[in-house]
Protein backbone atom coordinates (compact mmCIF):
# COMPACT_ATOMS: atom_id res chain seq x y z
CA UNK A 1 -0.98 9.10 -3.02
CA UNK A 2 -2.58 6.42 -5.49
CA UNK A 3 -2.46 8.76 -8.08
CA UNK A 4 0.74 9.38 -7.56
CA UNK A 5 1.77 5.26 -7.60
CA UNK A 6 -0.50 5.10 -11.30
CA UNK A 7 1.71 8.60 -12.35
CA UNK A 8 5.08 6.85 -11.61
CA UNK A 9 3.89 3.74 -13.27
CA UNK A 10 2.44 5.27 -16.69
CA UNK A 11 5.45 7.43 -16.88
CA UNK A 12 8.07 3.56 -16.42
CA UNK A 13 5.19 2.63 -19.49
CA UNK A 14 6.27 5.56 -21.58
CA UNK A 15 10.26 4.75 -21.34
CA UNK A 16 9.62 1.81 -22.21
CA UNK A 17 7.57 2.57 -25.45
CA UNK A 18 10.07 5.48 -26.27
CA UNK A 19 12.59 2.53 -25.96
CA UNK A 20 10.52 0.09 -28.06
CA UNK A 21 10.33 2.94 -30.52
CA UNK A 22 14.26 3.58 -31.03
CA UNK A 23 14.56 -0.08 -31.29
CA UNK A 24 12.30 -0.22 -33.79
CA UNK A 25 13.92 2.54 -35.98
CA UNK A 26 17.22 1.08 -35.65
CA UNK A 27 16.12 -2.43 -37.20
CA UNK A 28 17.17 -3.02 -40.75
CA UNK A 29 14.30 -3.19 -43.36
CA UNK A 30 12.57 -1.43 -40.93
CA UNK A 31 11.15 2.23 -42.09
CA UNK A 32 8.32 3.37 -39.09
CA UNK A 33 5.79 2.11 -36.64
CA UNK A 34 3.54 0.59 -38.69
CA UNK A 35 6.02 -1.34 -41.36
CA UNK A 36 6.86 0.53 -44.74
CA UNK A 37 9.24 -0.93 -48.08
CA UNK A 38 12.36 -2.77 -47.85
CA UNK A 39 13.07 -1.62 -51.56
CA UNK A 40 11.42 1.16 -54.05
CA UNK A 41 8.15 0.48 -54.93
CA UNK A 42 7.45 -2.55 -52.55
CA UNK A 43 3.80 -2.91 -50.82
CA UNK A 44 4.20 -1.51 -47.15
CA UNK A 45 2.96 -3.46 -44.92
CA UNK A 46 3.03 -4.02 -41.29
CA UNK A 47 5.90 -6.59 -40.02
CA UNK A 48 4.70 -8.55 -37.49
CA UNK A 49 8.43 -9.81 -35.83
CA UNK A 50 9.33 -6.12 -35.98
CA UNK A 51 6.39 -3.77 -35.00
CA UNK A 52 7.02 -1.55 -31.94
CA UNK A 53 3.57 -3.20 -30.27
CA UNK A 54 5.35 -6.59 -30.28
CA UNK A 55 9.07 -5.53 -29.39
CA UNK A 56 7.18 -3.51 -26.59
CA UNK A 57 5.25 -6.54 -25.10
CA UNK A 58 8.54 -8.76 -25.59
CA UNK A 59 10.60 -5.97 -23.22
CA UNK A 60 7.72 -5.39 -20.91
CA UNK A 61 7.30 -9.39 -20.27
CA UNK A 62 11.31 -10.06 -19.90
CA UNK A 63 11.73 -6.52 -18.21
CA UNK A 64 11.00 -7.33 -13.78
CA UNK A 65 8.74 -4.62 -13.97
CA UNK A 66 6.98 -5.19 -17.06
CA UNK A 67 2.89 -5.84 -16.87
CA UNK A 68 3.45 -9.86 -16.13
CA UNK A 69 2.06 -11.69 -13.82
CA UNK A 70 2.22 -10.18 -10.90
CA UNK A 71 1.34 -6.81 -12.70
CA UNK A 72 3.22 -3.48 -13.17
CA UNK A 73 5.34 -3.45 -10.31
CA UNK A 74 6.79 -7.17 -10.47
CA UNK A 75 7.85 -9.30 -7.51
CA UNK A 76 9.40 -7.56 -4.50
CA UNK A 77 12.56 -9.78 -5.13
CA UNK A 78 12.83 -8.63 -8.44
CA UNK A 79 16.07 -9.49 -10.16
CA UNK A 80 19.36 -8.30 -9.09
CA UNK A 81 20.33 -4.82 -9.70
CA UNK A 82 16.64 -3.98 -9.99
CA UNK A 83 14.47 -1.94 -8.00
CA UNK A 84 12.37 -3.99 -5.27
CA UNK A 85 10.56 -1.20 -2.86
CA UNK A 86 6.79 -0.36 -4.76
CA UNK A 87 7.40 3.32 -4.06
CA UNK A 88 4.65 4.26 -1.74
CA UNK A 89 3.79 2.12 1.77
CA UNK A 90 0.05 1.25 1.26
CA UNK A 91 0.48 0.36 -2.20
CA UNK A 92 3.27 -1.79 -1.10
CA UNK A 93 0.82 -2.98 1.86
CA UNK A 94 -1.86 -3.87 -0.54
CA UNK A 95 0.77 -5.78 -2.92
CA UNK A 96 1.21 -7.30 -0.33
CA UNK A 97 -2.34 -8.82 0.43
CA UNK A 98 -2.98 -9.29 -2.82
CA UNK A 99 -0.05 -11.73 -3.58
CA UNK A 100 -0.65 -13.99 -0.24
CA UNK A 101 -4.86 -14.05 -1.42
CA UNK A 102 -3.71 -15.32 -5.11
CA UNK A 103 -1.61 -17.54 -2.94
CA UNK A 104 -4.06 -19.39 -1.27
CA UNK A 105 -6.16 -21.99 -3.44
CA UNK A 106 -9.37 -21.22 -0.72
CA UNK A 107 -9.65 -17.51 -1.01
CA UNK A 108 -13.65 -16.90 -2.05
CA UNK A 109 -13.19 -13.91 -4.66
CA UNK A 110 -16.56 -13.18 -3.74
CA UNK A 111 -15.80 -11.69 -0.70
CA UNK A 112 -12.77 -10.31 -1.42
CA UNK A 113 -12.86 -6.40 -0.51
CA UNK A 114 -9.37 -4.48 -1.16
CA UNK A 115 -11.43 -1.26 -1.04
CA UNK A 116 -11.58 -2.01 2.70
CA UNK A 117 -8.14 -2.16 3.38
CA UNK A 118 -7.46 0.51 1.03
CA UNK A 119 -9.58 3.02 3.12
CA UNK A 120 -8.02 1.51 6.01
CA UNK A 121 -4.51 2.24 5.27
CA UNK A 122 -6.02 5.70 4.46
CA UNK A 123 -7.20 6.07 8.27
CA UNK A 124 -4.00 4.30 9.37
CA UNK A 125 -2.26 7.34 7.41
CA UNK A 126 -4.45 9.84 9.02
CA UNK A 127 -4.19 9.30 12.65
CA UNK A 128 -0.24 8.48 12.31
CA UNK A 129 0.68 11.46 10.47
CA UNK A 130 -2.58 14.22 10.85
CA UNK A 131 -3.85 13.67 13.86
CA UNK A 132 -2.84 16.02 17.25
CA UNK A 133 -2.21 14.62 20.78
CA UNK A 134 -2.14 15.91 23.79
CA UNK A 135 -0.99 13.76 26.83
CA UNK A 136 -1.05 14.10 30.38
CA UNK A 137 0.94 11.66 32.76
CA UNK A 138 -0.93 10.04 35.49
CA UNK A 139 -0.02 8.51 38.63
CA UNK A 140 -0.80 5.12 37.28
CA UNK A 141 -0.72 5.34 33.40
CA UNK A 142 -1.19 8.24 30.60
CA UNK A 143 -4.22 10.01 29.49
CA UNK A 144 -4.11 11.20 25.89
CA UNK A 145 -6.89 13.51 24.03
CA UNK A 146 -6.64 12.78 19.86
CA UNK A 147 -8.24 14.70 18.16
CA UNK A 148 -8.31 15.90 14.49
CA UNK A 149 -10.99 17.75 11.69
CA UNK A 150 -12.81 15.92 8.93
CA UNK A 151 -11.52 12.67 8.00
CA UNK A 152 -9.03 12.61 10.63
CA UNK A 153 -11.31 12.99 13.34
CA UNK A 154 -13.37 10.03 11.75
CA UNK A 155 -10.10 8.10 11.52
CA UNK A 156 -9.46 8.65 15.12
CA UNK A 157 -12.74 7.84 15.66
CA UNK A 158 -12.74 4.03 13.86
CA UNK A 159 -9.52 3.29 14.86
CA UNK A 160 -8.43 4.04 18.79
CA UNK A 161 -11.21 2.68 20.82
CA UNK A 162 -11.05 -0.48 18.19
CA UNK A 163 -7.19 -0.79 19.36
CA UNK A 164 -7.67 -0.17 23.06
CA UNK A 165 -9.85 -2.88 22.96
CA UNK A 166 -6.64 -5.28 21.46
CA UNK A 167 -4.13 -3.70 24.51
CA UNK A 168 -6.19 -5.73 27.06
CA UNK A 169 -3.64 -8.72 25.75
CA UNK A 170 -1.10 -6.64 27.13
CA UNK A 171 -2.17 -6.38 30.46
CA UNK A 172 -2.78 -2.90 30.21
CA UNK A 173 -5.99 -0.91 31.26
CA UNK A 174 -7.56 0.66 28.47
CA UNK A 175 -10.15 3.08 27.64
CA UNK A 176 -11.67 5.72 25.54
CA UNK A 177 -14.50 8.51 25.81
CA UNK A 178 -15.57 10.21 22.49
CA UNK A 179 -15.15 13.59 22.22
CA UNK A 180 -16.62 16.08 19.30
CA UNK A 181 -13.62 15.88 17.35
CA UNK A 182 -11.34 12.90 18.35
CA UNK A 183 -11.45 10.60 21.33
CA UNK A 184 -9.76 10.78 24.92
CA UNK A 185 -8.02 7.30 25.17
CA UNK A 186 -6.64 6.70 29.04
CA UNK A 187 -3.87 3.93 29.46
CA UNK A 188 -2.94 2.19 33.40
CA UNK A 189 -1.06 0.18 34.62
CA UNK A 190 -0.72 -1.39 37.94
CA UNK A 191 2.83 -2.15 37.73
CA UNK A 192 4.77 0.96 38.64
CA UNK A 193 7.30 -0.46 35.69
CA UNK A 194 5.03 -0.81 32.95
CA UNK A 195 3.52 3.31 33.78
CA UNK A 196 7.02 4.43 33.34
CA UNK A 197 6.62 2.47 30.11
CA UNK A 198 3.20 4.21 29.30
CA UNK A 199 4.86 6.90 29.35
CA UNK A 200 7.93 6.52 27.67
CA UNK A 201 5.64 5.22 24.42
CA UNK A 202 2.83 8.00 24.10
CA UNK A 203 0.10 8.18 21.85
CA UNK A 204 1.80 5.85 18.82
CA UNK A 205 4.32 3.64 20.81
CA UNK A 206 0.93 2.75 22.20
CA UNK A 207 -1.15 2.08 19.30
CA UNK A 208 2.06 0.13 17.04
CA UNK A 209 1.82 -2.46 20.15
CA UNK A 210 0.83 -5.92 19.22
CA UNK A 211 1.24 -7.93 15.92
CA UNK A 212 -2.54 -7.76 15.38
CA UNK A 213 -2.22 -5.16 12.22
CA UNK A 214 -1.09 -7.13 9.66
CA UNK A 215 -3.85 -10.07 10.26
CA UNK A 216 -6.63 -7.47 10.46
CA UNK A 217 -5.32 -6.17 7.05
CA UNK A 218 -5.56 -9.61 5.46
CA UNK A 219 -8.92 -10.25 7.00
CA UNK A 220 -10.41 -6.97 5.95
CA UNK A 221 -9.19 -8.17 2.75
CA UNK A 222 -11.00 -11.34 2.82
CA UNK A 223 -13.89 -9.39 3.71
CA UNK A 224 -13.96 -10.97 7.50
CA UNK A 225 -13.00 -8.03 9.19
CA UNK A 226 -13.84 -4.45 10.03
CA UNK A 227 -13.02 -1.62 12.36
């Protein structure tokens, strides 16, 4: 999936040299990349207003994508009639992070770990997407086995019991027993209400409860933080 973000963004580098390029041609006095005669028998040399490395840095720092501050993607706003989504959810995630730690004049760079969060949003991807439930109602709640092979299972693994412990704010009852490849996570309630609830949600409605996420993503980031 990152490679595929870095793809997208060399190939939005190439239009915009091929652009640069055309641009380049077009100008008047101009004969090739690297500056040529404006009349028989002149010296060639390279023009420094009108080279294609120049024009290209000029479009890529005016252009809302271009490699600015904010690097290749540019601000989420962007400007109008411009693209604003970053194309893939963790890099937008990490973007994300990124932007509010540059944001805050107390962030210690030292400690800074976006490889973290990265493999974090990897397991997030992994149990959301990979992993296979099976779920059995009880009388007072929901019992669910997750399980999964290779890095799933270790996903599973990192990340349920770590957010059972979290559903205690809801009032909830929660649990989990390893298993060999996953992890049986149980779920009660003594209000007959909130089982019917339990219920209702399975395995994910379960796990997406809470606004805890997003702070554990900026901690991990900050390097105060791990599953």
């Amino acid at each position: 999936m990152a490679s595929l973000s870095w793809k997208l963004g060399l190939a939005g580098l190439a239009v915009v040299a091929a652009t640069a390029y055309a641009v380049a041609q077009m100008s008047p006095g101009h004969s090739g990349i690297h500056g040529g005669p404006d009349v028989q028998g002149a010296t060639p040399q390279t023009k420094h207003d009108g080279s294609m490395h120049d024009r290209m840095m000029k479009m890529m720092q005016g252009h809302p994508g271009g490699m600015g501050q904010h690097g290749m993607m540019g601000m989420s706003g962007g400007m109008a009639g411009q693209p604003t989504m970053p194309g893939q959810d963790a890099f937008g995630a990490i973007q994300e992070v990124v932007r509010l730690l540059e944001a805050d004049p107390a962030i210690n760079w030292s400690k800074v770990d976006i490889g973290a969060l990265r493999e974090h949003l990897i397991d997030m991807n992994e149990v959301t997407l990979d992993a296979a439930t099976d779920e059995k109602p009880l009388d007072n709640g929901i019992e669910i086995l997750v399980t999964g092979e290779g890095r799933t299972s270790d996903a599973i693994k990192r990340m349920v019991p770590a957010h059972a412990h979290a559903l205690s704010a809801t009032g909830w009852n929660a649990k989990t027993e390893d298993l060999p490849n996953g992890v049986k996570h149980v779920v009660t309630s003594d209000d007959p209400s909130q089982v019917t609830k339990l219920k209702a949600l399975g395995f994910m409605g379960i796990m997406v409860q809470g606004s805890h996420h997003q702070m554990h993503h900026l901690m991990m980031a900050k390097g105060e933080f791990a599953h």
